[in-house]
N, C-alpha and C. Protein backbone atom coordinates (compact mmCIF):
# COMPACT_ATOMS: atom_id res chain seq x y z
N UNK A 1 125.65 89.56 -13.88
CA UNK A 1 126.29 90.52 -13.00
C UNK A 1 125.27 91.16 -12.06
N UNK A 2 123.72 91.24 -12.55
CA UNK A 2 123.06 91.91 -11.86
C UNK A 2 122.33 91.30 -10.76
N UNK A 3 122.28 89.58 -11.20
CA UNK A 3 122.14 88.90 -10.01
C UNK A 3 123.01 88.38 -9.10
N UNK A 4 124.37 88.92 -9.49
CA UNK A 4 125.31 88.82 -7.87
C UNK A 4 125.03 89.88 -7.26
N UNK A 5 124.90 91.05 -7.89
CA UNK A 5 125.14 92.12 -7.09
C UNK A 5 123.65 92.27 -6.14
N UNK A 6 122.60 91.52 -6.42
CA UNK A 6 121.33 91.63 -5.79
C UNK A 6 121.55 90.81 -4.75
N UNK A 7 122.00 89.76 -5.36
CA UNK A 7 122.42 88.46 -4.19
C UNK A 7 123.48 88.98 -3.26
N UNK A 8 124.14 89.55 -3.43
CA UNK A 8 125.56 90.60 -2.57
C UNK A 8 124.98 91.16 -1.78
N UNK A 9 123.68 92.36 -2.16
CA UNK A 9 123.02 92.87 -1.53
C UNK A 9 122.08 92.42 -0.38
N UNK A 10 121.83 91.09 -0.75
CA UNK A 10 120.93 90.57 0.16
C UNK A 10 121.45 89.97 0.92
N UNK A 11 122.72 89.57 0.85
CA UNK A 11 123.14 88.82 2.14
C UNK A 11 123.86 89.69 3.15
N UNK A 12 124.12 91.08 2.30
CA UNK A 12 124.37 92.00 3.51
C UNK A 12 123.51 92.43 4.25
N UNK A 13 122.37 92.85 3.29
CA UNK A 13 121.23 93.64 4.74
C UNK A 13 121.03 92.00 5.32
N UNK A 14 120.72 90.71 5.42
CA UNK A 14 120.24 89.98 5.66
C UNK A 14 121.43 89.72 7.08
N UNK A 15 122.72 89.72 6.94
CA UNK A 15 123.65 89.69 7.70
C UNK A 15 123.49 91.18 9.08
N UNK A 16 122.93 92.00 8.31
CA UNK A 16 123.26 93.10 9.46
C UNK A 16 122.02 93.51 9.98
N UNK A 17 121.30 92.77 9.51
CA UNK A 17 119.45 92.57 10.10
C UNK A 17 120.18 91.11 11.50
N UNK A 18 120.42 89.84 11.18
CA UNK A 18 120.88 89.29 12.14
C UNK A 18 121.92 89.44 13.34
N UNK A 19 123.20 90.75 12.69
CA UNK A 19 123.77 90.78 14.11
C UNK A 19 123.34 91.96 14.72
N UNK A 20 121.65 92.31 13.98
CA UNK A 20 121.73 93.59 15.14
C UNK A 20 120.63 92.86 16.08
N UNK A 21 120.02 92.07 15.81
CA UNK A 21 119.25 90.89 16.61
C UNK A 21 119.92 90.46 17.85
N UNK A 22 120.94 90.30 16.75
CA UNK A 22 121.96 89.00 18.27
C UNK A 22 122.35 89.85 19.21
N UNK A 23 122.86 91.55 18.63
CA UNK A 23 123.05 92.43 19.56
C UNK A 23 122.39 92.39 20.31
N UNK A 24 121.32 93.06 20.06
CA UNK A 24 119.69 93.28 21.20
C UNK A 24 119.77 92.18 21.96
N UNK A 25 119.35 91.23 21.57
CA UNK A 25 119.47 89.88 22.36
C UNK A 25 120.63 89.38 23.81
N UNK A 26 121.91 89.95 23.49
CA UNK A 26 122.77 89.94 24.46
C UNK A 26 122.58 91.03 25.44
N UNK A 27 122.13 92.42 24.75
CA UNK A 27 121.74 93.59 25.99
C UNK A 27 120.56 93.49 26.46
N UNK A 28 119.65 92.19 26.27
CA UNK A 28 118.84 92.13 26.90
C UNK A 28 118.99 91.20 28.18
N UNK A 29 120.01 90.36 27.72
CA UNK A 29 120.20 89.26 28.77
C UNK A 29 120.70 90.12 30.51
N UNK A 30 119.93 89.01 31.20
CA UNK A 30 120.40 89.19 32.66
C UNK A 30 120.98 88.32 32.81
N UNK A 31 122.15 88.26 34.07
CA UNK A 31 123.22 87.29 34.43
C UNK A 31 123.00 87.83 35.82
N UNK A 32 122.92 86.48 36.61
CA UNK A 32 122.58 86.97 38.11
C UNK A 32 123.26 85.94 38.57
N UNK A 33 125.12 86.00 39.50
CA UNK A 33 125.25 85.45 40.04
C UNK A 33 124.77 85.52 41.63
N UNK A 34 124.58 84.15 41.72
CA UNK A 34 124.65 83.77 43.46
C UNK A 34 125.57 82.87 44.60
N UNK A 35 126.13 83.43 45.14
CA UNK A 35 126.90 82.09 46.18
C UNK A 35 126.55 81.50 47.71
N UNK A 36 126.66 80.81 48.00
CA UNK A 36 125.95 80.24 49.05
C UNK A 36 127.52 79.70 49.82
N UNK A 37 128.08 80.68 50.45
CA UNK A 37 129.24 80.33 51.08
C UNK A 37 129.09 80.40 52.52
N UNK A 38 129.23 79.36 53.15
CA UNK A 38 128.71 78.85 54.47
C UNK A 38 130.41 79.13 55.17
N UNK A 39 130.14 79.81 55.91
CA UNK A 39 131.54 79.85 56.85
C UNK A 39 130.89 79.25 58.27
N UNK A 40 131.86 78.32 57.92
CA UNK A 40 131.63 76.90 59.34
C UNK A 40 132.44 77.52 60.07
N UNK A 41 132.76 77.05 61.40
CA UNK A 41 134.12 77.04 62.31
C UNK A 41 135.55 77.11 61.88
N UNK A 42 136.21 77.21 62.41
CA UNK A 42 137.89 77.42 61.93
C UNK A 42 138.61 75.98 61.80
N UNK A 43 137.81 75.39 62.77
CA UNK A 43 138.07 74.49 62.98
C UNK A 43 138.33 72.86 62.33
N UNK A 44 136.81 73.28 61.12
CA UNK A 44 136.59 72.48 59.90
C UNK A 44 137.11 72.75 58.74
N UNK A 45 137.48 74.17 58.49
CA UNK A 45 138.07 73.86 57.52
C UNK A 45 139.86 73.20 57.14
N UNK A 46 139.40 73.00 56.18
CA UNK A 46 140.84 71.97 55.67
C UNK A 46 141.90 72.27 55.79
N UNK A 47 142.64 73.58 55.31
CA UNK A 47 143.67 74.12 55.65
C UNK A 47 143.92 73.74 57.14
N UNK A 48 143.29 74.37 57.79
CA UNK A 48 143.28 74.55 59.23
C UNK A 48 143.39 72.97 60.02
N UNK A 49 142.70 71.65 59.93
CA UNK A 49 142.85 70.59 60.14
C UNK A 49 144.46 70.11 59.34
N UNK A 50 144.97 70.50 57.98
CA UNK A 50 146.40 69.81 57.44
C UNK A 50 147.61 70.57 58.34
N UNK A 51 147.11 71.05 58.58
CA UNK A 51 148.29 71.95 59.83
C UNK A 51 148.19 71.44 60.85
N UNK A 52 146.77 71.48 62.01
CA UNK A 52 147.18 69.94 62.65
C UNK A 52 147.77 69.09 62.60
N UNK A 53 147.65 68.30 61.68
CA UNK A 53 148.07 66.97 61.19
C UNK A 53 149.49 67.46 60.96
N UNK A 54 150.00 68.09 60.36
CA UNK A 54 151.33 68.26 60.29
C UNK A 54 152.18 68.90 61.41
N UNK A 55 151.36 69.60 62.27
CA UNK A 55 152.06 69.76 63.94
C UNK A 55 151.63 68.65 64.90
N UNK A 56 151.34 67.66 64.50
CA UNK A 56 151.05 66.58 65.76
C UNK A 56 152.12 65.63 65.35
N UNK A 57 152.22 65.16 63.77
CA UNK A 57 153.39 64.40 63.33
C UNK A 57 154.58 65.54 63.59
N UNK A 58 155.12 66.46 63.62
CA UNK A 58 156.25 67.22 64.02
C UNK A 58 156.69 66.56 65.57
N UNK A 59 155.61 66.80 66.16
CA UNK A 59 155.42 66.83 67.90
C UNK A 59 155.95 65.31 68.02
N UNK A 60 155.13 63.95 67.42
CA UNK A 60 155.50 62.89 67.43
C UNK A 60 157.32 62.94 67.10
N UNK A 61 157.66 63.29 65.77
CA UNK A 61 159.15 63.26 65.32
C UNK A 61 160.12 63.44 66.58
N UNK A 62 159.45 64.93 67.21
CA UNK A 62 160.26 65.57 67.97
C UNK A 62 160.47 64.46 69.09
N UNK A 63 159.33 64.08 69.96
CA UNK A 63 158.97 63.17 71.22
C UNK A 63 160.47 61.82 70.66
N UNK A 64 160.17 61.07 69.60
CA UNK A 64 161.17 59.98 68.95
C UNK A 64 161.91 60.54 68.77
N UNK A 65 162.86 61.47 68.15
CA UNK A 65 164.01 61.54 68.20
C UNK A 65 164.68 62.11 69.48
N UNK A 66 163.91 62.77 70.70
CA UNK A 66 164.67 63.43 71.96
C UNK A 66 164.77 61.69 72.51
N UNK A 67 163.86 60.93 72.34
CA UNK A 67 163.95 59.93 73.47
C UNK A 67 165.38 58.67 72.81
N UNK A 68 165.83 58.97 71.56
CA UNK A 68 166.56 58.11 71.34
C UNK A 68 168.27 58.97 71.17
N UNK A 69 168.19 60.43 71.66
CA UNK A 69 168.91 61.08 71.11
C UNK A 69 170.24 60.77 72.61
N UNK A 70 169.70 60.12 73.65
CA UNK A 70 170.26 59.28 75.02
C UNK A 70 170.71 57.93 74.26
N UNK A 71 172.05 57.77 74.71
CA UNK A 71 172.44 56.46 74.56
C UNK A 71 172.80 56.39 76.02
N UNK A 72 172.41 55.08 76.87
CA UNK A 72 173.00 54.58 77.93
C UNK A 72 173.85 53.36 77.68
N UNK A 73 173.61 52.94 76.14
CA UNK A 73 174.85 51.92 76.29
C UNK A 73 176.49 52.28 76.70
N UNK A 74 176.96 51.49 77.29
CA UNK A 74 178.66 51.38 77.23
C UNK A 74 179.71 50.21 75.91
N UNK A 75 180.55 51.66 75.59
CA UNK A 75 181.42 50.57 74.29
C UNK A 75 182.63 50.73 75.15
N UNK A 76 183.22 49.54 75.00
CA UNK A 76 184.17 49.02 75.94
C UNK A 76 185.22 48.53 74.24
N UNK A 77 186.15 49.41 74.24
CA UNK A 77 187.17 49.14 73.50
C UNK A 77 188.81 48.10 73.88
């Protein structure tokens, strides 16, 4: 009985000797973020080019369907 309770004992201080370590150890740490965000033209970015692309195919749709939206044929019943 008297060597659990020594052994009990020792793995507690031994346990609270290590998380006051690990403590210290994390309030010592530095964390230093950095970003390197390059703002190009309006022009390059992506958003901004898929909107193009999707108002030039509109523009095309529009151009094809006004030019076929004329029938000059004659139906002769």
């Amino acid at each position: 009985m008297r060597i659990l309770k020594k052994l009990m004992a020792t793995l507690s201080a031994l346990t609270l000797v290590t998380a006051s370590r690990a403590v210290a150890l994390v309030q010592q740490a530095k964390v230093e973020v950095t970003t390197h965000d390059s703002h190009g033209a309006w022009y390059t970015q992506p958003v901004w080019i898929a909107i193009g692309v999707i108002a030039l195919i509109l523009i095309v749709v529009l151009i094809t369907m006004a030019g076929r939206g004329r029938s000059n044929t004659t139906v002769v019943k």
